[in-house]
C-alpha atoms as a PDB file:
ATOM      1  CA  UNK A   1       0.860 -19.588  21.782  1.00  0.00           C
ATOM      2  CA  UNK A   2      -0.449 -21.142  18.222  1.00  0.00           C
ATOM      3  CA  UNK A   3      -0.372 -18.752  15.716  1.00  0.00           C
ATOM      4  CA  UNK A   4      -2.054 -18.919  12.782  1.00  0.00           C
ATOM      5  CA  UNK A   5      -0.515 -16.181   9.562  1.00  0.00           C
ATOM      6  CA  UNK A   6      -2.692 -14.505   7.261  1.00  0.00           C
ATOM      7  CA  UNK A   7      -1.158 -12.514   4.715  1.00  0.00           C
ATOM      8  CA  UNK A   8      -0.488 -12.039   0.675  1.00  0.00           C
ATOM      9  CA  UNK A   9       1.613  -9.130  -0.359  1.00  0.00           C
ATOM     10  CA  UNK A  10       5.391  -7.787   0.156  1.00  0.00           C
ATOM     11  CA  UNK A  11       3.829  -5.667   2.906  1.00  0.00           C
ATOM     12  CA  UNK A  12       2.952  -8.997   5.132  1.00  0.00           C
ATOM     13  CA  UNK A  13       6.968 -10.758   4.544  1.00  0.00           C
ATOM     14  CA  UNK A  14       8.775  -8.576   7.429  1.00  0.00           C
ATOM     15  CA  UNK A  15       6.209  -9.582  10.041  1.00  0.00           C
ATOM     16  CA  UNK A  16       6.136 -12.951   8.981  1.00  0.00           C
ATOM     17  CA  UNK A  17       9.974 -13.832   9.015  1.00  0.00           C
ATOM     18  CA  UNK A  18      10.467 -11.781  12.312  1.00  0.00           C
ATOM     19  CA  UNK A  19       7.842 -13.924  13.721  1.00  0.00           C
ATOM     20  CA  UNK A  20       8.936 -16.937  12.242  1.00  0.00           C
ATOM     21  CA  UNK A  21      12.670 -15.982  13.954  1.00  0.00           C
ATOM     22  CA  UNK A  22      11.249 -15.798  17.281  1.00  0.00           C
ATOM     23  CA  UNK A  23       8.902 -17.854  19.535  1.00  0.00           C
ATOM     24  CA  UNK A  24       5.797 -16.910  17.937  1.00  0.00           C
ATOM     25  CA  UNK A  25       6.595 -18.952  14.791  1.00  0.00           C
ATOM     26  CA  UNK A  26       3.305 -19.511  12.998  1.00  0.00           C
ATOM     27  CA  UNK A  27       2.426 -22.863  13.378  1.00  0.00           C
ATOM     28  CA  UNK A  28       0.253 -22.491   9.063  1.00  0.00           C
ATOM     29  CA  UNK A  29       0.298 -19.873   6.672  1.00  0.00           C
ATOM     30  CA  UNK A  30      -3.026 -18.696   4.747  1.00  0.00           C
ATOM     31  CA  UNK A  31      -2.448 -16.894   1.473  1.00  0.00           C
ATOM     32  CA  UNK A  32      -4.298 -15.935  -1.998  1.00  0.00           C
ATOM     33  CA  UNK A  33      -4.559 -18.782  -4.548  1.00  0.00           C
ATOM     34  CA  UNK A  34      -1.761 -18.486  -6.782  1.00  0.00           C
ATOM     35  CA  UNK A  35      -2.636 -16.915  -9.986  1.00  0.00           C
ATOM     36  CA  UNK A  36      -1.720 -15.861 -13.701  1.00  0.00           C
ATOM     37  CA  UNK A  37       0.975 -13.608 -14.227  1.00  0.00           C
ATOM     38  CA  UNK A  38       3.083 -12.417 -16.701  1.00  0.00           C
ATOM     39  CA  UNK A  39       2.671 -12.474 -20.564  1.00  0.00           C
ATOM     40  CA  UNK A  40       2.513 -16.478 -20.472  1.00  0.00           C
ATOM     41  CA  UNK A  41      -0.083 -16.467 -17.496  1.00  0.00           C
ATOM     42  CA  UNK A  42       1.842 -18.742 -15.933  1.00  0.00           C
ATOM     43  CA  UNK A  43       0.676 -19.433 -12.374  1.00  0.00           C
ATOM     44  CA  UNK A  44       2.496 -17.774  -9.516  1.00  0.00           C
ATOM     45  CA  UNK A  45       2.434 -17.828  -5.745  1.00  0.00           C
ATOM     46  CA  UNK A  46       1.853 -14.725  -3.725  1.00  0.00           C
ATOM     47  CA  UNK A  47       5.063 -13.054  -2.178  1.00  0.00           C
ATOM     48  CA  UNK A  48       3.408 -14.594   1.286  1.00  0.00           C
ATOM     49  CA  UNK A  49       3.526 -18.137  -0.323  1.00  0.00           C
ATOM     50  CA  UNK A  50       6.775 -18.194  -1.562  1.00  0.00           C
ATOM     51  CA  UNK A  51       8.776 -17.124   1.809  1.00  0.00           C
ATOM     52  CA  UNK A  52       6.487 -19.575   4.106  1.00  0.00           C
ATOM     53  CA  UNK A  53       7.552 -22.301   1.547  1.00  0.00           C
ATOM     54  CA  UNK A  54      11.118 -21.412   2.048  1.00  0.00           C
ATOM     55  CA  UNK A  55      10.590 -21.186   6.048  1.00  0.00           C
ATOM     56  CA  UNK A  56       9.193 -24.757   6.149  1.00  0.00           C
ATOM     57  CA  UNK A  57       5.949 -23.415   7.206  1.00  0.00           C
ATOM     58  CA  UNK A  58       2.592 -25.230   5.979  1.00  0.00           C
ATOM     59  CA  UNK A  59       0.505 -23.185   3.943  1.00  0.00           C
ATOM     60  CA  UNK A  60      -3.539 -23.161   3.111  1.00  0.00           C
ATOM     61  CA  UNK A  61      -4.367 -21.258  -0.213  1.00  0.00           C
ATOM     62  CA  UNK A  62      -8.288 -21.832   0.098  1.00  0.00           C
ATOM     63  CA  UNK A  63     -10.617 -20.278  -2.626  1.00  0.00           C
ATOM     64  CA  UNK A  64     -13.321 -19.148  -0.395  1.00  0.00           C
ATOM     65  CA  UNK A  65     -12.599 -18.477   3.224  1.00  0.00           C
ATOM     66  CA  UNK A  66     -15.872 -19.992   4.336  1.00  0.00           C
ATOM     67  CA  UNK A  67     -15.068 -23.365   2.417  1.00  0.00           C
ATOM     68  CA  UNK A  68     -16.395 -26.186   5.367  1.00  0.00           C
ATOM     69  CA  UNK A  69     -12.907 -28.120   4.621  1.00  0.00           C
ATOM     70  CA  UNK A  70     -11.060 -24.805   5.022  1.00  0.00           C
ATOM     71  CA  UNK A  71     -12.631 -24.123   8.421  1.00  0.00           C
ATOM     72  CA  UNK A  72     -12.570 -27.512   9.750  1.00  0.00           C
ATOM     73  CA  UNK A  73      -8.721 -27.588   9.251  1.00  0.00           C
ATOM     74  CA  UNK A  74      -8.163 -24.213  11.220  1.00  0.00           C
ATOM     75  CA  UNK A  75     -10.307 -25.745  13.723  1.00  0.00           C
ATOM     76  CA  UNK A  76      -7.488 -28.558  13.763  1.00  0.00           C
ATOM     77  CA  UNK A  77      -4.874 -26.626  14.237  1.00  0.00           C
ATOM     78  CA  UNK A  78      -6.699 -25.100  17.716  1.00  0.00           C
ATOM     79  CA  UNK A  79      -5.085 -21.856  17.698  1.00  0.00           C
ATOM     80  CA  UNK A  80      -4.911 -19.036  19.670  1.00  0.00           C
ATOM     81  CA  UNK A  81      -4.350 -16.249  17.605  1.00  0.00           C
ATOM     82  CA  UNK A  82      -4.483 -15.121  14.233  1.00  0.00           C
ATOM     83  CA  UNK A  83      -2.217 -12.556  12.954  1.00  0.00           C
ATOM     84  CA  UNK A  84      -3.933 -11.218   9.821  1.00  0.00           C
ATOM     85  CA  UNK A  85      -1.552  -8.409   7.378  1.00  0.00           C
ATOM     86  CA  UNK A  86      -2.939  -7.497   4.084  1.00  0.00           C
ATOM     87  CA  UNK A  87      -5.648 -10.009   3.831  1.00  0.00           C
ATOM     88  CA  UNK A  88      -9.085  -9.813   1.830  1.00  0.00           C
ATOM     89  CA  UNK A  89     -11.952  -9.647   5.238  1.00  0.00           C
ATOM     90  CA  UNK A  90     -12.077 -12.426   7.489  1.00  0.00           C
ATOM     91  CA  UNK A  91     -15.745 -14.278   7.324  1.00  0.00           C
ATOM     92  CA  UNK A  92     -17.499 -14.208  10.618  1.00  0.00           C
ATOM     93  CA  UNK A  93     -17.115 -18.002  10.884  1.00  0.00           C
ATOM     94  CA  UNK A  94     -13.031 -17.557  10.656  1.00  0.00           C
ATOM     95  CA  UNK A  95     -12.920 -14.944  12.954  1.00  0.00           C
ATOM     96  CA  UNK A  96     -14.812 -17.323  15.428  1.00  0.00           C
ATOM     97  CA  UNK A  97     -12.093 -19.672  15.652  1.00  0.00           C
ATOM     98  CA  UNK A  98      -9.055 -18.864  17.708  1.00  0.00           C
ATOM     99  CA  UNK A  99      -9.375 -18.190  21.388  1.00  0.00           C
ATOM    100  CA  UNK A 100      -7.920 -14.589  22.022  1.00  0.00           C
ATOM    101  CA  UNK A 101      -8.887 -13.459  18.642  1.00  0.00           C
ATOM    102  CA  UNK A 102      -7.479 -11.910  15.386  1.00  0.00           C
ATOM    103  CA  UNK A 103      -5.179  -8.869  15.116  1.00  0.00           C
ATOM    104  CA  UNK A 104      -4.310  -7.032  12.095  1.00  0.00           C
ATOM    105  CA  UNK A 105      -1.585  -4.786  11.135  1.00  0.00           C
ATOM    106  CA  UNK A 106      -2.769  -1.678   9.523  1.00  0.00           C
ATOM    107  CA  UNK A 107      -0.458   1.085   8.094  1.00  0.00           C
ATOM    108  CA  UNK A 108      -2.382   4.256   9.247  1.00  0.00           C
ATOM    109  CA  UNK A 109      -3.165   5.434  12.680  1.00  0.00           C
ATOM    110  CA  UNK A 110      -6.734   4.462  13.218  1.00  0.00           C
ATOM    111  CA  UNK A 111      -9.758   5.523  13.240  1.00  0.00           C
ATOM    112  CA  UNK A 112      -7.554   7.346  10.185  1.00  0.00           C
ATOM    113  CA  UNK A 113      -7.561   6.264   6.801  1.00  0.00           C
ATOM    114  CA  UNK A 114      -9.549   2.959   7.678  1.00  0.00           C
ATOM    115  CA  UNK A 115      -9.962   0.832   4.138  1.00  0.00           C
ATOM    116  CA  UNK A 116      -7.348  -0.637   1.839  1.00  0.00           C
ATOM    117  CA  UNK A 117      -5.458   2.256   0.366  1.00  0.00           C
ATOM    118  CA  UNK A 118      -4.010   4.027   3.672  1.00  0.00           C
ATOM    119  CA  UNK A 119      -0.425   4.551   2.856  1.00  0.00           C
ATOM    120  CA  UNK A 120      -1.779   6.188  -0.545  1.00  0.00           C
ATOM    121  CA  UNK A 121      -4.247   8.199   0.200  1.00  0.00           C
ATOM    122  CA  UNK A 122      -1.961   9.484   3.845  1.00  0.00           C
ATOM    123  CA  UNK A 123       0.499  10.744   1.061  1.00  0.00           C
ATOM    124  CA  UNK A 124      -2.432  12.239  -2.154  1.00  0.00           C
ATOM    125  CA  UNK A 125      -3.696  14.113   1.467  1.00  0.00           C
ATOM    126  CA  UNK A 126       0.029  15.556   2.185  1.00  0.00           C
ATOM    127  CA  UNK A 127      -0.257  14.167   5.455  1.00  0.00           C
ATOM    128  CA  UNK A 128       2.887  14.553   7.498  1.00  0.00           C
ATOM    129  CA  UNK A 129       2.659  11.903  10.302  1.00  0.00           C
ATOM    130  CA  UNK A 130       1.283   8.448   9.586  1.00  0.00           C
ATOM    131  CA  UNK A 131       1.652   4.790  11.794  1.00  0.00           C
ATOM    132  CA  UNK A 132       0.940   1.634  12.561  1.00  0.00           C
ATOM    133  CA  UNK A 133      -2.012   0.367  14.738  1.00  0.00           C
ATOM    134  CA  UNK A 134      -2.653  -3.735  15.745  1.00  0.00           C
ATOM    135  CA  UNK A 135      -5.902  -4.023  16.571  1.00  0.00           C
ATOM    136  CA  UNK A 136      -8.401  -6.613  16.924  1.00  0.00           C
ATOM    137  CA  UNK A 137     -10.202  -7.914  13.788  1.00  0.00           C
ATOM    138  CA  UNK A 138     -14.231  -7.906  14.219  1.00  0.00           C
ATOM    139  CA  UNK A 139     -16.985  -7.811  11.552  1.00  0.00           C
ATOM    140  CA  UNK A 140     -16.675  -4.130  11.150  1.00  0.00           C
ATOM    141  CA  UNK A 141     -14.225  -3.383   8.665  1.00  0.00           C
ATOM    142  CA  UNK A 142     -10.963  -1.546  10.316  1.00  0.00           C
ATOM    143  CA  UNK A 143     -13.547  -0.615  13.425  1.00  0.00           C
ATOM    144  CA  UNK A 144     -11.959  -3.081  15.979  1.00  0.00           C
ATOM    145  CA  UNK A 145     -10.666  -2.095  19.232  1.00  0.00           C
ATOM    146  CA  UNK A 146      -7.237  -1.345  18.990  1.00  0.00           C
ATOM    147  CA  UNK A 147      -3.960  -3.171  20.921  1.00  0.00           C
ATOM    148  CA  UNK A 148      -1.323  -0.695  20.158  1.00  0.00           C
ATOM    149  CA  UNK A 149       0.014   2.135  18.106  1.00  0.00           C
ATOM    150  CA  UNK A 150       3.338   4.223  16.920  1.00  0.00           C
ATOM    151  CA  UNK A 151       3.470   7.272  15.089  1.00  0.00           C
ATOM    152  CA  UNK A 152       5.689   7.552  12.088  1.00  0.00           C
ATOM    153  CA  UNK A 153       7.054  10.702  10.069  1.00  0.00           C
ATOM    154  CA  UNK A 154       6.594  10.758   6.386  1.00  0.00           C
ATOM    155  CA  UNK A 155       9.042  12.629   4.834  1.00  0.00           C
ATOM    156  CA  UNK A 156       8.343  15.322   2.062  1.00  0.00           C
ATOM    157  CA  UNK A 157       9.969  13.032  -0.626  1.00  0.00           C
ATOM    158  CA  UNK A 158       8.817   9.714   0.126  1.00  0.00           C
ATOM    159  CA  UNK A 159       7.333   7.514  -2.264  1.00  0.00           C
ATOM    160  CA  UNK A 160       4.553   4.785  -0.946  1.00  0.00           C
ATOM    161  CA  UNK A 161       6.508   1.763  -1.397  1.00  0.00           C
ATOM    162  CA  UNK A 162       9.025   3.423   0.549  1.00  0.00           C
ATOM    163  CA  UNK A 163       7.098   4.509   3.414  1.00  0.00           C
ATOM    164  CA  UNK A 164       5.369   1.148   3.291  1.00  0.00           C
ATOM    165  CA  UNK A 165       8.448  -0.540   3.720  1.00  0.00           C
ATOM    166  CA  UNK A 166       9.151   1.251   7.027  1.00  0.00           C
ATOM    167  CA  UNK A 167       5.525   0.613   8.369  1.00  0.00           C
ATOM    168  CA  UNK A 168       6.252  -3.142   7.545  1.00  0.00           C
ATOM    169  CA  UNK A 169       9.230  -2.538   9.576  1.00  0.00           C
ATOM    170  CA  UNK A 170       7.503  -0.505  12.351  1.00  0.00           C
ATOM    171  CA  UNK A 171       4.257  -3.051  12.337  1.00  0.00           C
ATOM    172  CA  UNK A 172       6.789  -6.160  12.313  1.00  0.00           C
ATOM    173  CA  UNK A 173       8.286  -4.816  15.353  1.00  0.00           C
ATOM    174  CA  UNK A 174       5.452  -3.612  17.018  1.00  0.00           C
ATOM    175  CA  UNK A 175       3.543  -7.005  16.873  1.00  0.00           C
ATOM    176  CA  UNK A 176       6.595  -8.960  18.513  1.00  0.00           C
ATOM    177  CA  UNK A 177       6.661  -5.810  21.619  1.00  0.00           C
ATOM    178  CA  UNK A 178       2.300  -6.679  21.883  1.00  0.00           C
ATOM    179  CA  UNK A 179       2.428 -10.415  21.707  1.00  0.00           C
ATOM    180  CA  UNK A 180       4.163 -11.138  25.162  1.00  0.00           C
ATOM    181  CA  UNK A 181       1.751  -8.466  26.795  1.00  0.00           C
ATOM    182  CA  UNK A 182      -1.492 -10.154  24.748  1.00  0.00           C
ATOM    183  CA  UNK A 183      -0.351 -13.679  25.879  1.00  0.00           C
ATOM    184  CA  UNK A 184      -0.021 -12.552  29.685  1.00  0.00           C
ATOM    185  CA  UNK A 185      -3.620 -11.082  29.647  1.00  0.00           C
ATOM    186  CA  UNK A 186      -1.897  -7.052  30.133  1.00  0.00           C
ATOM    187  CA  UNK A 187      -3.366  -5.538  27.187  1.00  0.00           C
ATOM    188  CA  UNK A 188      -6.815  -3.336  27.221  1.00  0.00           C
ATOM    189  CA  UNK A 189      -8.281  -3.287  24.310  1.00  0.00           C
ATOM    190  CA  UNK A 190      -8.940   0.773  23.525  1.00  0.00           C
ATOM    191  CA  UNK A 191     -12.393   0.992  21.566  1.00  0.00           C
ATOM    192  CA  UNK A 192     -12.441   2.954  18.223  1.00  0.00           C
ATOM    193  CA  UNK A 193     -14.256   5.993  18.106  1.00  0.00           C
ATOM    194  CA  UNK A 194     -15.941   7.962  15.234  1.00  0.00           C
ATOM    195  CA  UNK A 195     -14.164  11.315  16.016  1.00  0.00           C
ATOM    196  CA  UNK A 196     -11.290  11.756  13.578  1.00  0.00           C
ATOM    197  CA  UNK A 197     -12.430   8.526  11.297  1.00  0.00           C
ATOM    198  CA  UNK A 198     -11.649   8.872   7.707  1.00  0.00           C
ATOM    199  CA  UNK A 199     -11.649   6.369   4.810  1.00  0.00           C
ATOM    200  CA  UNK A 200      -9.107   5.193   2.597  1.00  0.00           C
ATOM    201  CA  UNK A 201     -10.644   3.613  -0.647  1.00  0.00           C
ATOM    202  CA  UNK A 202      -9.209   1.760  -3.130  1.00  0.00           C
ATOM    203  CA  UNK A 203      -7.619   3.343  -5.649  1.00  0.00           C
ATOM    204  CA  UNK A 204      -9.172   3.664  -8.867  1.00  0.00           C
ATOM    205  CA  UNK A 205      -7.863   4.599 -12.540  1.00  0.00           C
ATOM    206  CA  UNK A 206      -9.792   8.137 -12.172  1.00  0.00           C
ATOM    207  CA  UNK A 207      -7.315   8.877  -9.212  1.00  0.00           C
ATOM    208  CA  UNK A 208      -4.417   8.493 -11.059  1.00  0.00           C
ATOM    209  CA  UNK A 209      -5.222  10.833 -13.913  1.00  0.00           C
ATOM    210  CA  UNK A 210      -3.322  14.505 -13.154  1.00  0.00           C
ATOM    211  CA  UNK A 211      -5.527  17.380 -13.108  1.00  0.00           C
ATOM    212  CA  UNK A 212      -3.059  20.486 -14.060  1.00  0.00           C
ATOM    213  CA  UNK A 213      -5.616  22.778 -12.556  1.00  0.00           C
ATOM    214  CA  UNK A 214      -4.846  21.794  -8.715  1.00  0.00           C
ATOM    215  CA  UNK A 215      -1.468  22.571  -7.143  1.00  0.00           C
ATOM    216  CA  UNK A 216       1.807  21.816  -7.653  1.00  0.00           C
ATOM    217  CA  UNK A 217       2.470  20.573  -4.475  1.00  0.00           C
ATOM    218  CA  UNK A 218      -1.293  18.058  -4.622  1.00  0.00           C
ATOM    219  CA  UNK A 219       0.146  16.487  -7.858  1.00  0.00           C
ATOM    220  CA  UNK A 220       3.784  15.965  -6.574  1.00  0.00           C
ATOM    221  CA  UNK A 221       2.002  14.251  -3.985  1.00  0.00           C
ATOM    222  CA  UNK A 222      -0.309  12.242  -6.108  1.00  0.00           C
ATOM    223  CA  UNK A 223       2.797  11.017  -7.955  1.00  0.00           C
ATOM    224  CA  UNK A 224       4.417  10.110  -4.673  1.00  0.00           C
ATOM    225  CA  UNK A 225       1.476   7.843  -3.322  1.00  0.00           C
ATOM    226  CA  UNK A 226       1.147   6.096  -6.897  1.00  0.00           C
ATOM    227  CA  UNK A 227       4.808   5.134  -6.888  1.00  0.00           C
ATOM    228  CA  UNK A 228       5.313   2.582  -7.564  1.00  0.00           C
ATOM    229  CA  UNK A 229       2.219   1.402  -8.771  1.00  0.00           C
ATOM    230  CA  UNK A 230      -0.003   2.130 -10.331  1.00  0.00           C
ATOM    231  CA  UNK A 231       1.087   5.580 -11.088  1.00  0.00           C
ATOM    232  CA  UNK A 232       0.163   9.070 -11.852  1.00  0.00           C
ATOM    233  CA  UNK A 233      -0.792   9.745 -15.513  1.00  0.00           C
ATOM    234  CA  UNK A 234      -1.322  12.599 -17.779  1.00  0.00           C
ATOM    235  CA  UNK A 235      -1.931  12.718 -21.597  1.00  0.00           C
ATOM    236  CA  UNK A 236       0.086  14.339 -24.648  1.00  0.00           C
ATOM    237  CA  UNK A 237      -1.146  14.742 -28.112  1.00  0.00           C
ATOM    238  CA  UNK A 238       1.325  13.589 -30.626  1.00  0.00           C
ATOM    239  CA  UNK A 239       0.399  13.899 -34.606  1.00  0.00           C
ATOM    240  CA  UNK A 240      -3.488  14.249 -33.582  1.00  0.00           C
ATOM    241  CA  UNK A 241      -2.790  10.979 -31.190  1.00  0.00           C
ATOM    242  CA  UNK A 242      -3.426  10.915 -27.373  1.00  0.00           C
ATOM    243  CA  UNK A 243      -0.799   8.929 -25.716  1.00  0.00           C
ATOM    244  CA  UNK A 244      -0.612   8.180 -21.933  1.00  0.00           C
ATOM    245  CA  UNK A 245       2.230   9.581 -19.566  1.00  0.00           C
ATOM    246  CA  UNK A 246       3.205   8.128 -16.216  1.00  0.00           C
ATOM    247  CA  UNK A 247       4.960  10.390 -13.876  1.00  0.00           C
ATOM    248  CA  UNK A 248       6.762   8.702 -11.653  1.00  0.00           C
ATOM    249  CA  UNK A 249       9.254  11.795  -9.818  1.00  0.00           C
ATOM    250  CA  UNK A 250       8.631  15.876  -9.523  1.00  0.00           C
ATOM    251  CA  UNK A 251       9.187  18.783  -7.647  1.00  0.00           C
ATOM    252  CA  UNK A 252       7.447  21.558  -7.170  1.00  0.00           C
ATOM    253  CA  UNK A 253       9.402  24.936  -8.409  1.00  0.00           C
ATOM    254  CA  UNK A 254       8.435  28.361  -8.407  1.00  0.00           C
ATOM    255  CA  UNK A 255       7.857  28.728 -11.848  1.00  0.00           C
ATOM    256  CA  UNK A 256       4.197  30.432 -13.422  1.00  0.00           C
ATOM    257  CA  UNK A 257       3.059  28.669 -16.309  1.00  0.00           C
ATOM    258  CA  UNK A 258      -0.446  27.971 -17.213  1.00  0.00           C
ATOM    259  CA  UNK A 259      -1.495  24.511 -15.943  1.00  0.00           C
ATOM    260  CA  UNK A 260      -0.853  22.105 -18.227  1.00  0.00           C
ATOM    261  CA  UNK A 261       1.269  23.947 -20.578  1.00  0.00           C
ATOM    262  CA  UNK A 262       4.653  22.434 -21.137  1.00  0.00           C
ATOM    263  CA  UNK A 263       7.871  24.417 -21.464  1.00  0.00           C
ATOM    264  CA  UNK A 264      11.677  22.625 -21.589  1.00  0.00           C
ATOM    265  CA  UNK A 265      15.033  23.096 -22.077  1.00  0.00           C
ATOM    266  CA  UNK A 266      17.809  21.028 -22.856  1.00  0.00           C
ATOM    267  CA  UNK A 267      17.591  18.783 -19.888  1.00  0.00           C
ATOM    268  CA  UNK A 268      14.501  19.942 -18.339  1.00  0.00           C
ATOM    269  CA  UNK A 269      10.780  19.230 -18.505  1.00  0.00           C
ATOM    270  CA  UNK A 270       8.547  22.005 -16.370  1.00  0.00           C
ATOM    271  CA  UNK A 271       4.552  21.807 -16.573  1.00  0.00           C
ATOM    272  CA  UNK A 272       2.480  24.356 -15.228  1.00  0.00           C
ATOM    273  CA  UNK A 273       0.005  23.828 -12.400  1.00  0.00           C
ATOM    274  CA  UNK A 274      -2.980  25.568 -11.005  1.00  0.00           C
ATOM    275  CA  UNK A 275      -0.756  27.095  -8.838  1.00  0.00           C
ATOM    276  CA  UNK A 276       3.383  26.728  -9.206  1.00  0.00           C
ATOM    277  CA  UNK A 277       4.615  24.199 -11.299  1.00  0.00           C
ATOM    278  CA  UNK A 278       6.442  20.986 -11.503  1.00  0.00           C
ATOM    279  CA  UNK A 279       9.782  20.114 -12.809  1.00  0.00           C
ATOM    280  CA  UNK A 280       9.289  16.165 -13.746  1.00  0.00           C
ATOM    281  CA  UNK A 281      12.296  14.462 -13.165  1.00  0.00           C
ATOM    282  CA  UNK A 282      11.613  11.132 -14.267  1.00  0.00           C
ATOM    283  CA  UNK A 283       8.476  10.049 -17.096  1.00  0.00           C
ATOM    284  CA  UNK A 284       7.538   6.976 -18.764  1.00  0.00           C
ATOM    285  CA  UNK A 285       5.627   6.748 -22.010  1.00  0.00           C
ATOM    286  CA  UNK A 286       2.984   3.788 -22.354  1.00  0.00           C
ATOM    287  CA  UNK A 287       4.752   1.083 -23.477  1.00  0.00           C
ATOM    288  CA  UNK A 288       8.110   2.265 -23.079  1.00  0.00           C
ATOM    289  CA  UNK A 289      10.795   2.389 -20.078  1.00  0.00           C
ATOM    290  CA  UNK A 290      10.982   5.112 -17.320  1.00  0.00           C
ATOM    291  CA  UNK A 291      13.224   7.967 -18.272  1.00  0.00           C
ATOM    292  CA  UNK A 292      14.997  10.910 -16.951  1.00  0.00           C
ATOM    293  CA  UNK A 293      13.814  14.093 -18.300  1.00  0.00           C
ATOM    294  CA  UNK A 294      16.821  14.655 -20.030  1.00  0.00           C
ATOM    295  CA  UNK A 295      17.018  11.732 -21.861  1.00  0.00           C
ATOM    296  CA  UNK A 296      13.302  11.691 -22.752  1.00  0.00           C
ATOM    297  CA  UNK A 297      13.917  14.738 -24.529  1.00  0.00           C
ATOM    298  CA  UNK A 298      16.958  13.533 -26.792  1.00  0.00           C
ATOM    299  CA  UNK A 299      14.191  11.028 -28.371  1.00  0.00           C
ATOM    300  CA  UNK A 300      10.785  13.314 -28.022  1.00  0.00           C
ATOM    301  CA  UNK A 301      10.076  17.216 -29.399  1.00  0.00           C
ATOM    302  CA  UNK A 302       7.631  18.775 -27.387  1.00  0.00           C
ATOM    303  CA  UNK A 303       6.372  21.120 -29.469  1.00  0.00           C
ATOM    304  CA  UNK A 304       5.836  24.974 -28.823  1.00  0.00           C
ATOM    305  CA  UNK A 305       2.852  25.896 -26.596  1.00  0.00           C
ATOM    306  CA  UNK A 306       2.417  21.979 -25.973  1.00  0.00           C
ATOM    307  CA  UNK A 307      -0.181  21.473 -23.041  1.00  0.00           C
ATOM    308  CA  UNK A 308      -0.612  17.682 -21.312  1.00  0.00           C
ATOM    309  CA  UNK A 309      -3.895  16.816 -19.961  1.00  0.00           C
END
């Protein structure tokens, strides 16, 4: 079977090198343009990019996927399948071209938390069971009929790159259990319903901002789903100045103290919440390195009655 990869972030490198270990090595890689990182905007190749150059694989980094020279060299290649992970949408004319079709790897049990931010926004929700589902790609975002799914925990402290990390893991495997079924014609497609569809937007910068006034338990989990990037953020006034706060770890404690309102001790920061609080573990001021607590306060005074927000 010719398989053809699609894929651009960390997320997409597990099921690429397991497939690349077995028979189902991907015969081209398609990726993102490289682009400008850094402080010297110096270009750089996506995660996806850099581990297909170091498996030998050939790789396509086309600027628009409906390019004529693009699609005529897919057509070349006369595949069979595409196997799409963290990819912008697939034009209609891409999708066209393989003869079984294109599956994706999506890191929410569908029709849940269809859209780009599912990991995220499973965590913000305090969901307690996520998954994978490989389904087939059609011109309905996240609507195609699905392949196969698994169920994974999420456990009460997990960050999102952690739990995406296992779903890579879980999708990786998945797809390499599905592709000798798919290739033998044993697979039913199971058409997506409506019933129990949700959405799973982007995140924006107004997501990441704290509001004290909900629980402590919704914020710890906000701070959870924007770890590592691109984190949860409050605000302190310092000398009349507002400066940005990322919170990057909390628990919730059984403290009352008016949202917002910070209190401390030697070693500990605790901010009231709209209902509990949280005891935040480790901070980072704009500009500066993550801290602990502790040692954030051996170079900051939070001042008496100080609220954040």
């Amino acid at each position: 079977m010719k398989i053809i990869f699609f894929g651009t972030p960390e997320f997409a490198l597990t099921a690429l090198e397991k497939l690349s270990a077995s028979r189902y090595r991907p015969i081209l890689v398609v990726t993102r343009p490289d682009s400008p990182q850094g402080r010297g905007l110096k270009l750089k190749p996506t995660p996806v990019k850099k581990k297909a150059q170091e498996l030998g694989i050939p790789v396509l980094t086309p600027q628009w996927l409906n390019d004529p020279p693009f699609l005529d060299e897919l057509r070349a290649r006369d595949p069979d399948l595409f196997v799409v992970v963290a990819f912008p949408i697939l034009p209609p004319e891409v999708l066209s071209i393989p003869k079984i079709g294109s599956l994706n790897i999506h890191p929410s049990l569908l029709p849940r938390y269809r859209g780009s931010a599912p990991v995220e926004r499973a965590i913000m929700a305090g969901e307690k069971v996520t998954g994978v589902s490989i389904f087939l790609l059609t011109e309905k975002v996240d609507q195609g009929p699905i392949l196969i799914q698994r169920e994974v925990p999420i456990d009460d402290q997990e960050t999102a790159g952690e739990l995406k990390n296992r779903l890579a893991w879980v999708g990786a495997d998945l797809l390499l259990d599905l592709l000798p079924q798919l290739e033998k014609g044993e697979i039913t497609p199971l058409k997506q319903t409506s019933e129990n569809a949700s959405w799973a937007p982007k995140i924006k910068e107004t997501d990441c901002l704290i509001n004290w006034h909900e629980s402590a338990e919704s914020i710890k989990n906000l701070i959870r789903a924007l770890n590592p990037a691109p984190g949860a953020f409050t605000f302190r006034t310092v000398k009349g100045q507002k400066i940005r706060v990322k919170i990057w770890k909390a628990s919730v404690i059984d403290k009352v103290i008016p949202p917002g309102r910070v209190e401390v001790n030697e070693e500990d920061i605790y901010v009231g919440c709209g209902k509990g609080s949280l005891k935040v573990e480790v901070l980072q001021v704009e500009g500066k390195k993550p801290l602990t607590a502790s040692t954030f306060l051996k170079g900051n005074r939070i001042e008496p009655g100080e609220t954040w927000g």
